[in-house]
Protein backbone atom coordinates (compact mmCIF):
# COMPACT_ATOMS: atom_id res chain seq x y z
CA UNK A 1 -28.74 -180.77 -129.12
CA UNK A 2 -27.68 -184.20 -127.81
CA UNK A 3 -30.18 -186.89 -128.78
CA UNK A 4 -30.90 -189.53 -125.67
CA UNK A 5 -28.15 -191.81 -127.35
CA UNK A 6 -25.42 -189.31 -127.20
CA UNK A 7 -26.47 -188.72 -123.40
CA UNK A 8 -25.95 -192.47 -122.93
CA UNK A 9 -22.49 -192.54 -124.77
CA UNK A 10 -21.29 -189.77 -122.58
CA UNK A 11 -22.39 -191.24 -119.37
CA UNK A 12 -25.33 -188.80 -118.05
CA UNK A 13 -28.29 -191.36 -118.71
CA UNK A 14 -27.23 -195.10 -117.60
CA UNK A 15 -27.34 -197.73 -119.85
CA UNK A 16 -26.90 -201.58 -120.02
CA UNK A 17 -23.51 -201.51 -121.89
CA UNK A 18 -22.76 -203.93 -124.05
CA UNK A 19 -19.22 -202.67 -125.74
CA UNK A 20 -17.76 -200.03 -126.99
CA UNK A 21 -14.26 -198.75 -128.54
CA UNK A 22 -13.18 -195.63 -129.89
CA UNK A 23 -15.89 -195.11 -132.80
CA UNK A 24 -19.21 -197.39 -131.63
CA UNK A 25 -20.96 -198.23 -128.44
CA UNK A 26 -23.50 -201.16 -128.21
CA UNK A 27 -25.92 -201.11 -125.33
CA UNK A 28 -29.26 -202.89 -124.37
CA UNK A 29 -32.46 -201.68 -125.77
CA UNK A 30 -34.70 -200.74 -122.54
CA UNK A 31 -37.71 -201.94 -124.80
CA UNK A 32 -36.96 -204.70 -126.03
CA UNK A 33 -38.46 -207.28 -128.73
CA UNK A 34 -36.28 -210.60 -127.20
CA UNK A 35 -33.88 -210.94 -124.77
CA UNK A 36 -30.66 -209.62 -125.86
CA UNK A 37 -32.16 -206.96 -128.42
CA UNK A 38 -28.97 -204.39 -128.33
CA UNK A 39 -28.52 -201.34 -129.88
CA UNK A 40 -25.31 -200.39 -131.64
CA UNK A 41 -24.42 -196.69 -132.72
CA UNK A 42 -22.08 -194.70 -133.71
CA UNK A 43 -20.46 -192.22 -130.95
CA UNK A 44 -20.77 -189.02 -132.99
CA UNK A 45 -24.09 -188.27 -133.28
CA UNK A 46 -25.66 -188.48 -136.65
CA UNK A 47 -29.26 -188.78 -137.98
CA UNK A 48 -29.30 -191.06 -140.82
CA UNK A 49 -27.49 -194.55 -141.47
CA UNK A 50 -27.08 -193.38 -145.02
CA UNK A 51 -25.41 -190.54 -144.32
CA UNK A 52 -22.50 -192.16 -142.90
CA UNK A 53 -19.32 -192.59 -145.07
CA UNK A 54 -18.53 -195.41 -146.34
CA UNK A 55 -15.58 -196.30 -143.66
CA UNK A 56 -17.44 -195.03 -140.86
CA UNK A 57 -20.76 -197.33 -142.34
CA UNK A 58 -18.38 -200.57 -143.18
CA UNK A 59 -16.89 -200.40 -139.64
CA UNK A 60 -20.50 -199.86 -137.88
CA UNK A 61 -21.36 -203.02 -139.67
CA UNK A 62 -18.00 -205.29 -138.33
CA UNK A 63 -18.74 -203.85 -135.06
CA UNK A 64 -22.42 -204.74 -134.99
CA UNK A 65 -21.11 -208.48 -136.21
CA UNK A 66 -18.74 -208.41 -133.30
CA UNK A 67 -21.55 -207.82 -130.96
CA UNK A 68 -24.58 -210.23 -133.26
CA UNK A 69 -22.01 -212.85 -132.60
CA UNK A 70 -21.47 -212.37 -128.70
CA UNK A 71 -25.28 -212.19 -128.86
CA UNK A 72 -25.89 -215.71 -130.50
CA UNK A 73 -23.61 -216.96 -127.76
CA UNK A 74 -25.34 -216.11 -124.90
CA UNK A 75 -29.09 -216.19 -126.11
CA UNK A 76 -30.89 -218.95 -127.71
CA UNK A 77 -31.88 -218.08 -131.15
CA UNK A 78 -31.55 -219.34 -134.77
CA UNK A 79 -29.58 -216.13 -135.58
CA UNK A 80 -29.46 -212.59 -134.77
CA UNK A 81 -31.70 -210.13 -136.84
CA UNK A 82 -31.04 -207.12 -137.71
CA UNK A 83 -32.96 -203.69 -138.28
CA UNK A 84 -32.13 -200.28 -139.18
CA UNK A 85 -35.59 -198.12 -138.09
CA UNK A 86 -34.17 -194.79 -137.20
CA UNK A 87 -37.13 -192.69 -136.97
CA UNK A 88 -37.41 -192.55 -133.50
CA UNK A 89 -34.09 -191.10 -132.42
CA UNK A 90 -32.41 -188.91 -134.45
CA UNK A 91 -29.30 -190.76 -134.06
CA UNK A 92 -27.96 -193.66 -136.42
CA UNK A 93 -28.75 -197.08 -134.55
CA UNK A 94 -28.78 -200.62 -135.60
CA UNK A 95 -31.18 -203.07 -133.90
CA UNK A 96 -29.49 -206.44 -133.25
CA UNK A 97 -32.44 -208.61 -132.24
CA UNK A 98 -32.37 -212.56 -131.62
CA UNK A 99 -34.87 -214.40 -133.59
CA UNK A 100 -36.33 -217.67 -134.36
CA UNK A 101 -38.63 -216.75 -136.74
CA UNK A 102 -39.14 -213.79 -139.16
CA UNK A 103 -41.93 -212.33 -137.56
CA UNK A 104 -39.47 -212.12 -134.44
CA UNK A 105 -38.34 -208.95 -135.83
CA UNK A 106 -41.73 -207.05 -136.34
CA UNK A 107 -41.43 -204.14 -133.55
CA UNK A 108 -45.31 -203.98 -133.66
CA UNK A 109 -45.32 -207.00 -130.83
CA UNK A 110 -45.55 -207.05 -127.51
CA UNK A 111 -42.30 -205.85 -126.18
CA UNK A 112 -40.40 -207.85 -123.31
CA UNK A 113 -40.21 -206.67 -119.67
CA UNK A 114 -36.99 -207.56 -117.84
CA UNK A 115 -36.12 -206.24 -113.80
CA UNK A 116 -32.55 -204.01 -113.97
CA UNK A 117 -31.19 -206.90 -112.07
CA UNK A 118 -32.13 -209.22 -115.27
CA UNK A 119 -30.95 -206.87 -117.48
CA UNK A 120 -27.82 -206.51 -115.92
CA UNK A 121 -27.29 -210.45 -116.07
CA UNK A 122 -28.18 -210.38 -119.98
CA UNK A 123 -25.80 -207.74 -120.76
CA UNK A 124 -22.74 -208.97 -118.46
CA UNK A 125 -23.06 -212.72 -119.94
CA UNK A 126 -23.21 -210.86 -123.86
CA UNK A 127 -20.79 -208.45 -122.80
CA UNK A 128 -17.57 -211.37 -121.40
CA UNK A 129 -18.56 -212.69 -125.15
CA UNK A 130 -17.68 -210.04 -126.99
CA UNK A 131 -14.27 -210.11 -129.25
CA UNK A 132 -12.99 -206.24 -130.64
């Protein structure tokens, strides 16, 4: 069955895209911790990061830099945190999440609201950033 992040990847649920090429997509989290906070994942659906080969893993990574780095561009931040949760879709994600401080990155606080309007201003100004 097609986890929510597959759905988004194939167009049926709408998303804040970010980028995407031929193996990852990188979209805005709807829930997020800080403006910015993107989600990148791989396009064929698996459940665990550590279950990924070592290519497909290594290239996840230089694609989530691509994206950290278009990120830190675009939002202020002293750098772009990143988490690897993945217990509450069954699909491999990486959390890149701009942060000033460590406790920036604790998904226990309160989560940002943001209109579709805003978020479609945060992830067109990330998105003209981004070099693949």
């Amino acid at each position: 069955m097609d986890t929510i992040f597959t759905k988004i990847i194939k167009g049926e649920i709408p998303c804040y895209k970010i980028a995407e090429n031929d193996r990852y997509f990188a979209f805005l989290d709807i829930n997020p911790l800080k403006k910015g906070h993107t989600l990148v994942v791989p396009k064929v659906q698996n459940d665990y990061i550590f279950d990924l080969d070592d290519d497909s893993l290594a290239n996840m990574m230089i694609f989530a830099k691509k994206v950290a780095l278009a990120i830190q561009k675009c939002v202020p931040c002293a750098r772009i945190g990143i988490a690897v949760v993945g217990l509450e879709v069954p699909h491999t994600h990486i959390h890149l999440v701009p942060i000033s401080a460590v406790n920036d990155l604790n998904f226990a606080n309160p989560h940002c609201n943001f209109t579709p309007e805003e978020f479609a201003d945060i992830a067109a100004k990330i998105s003209k950033e981004v070099v693949l």
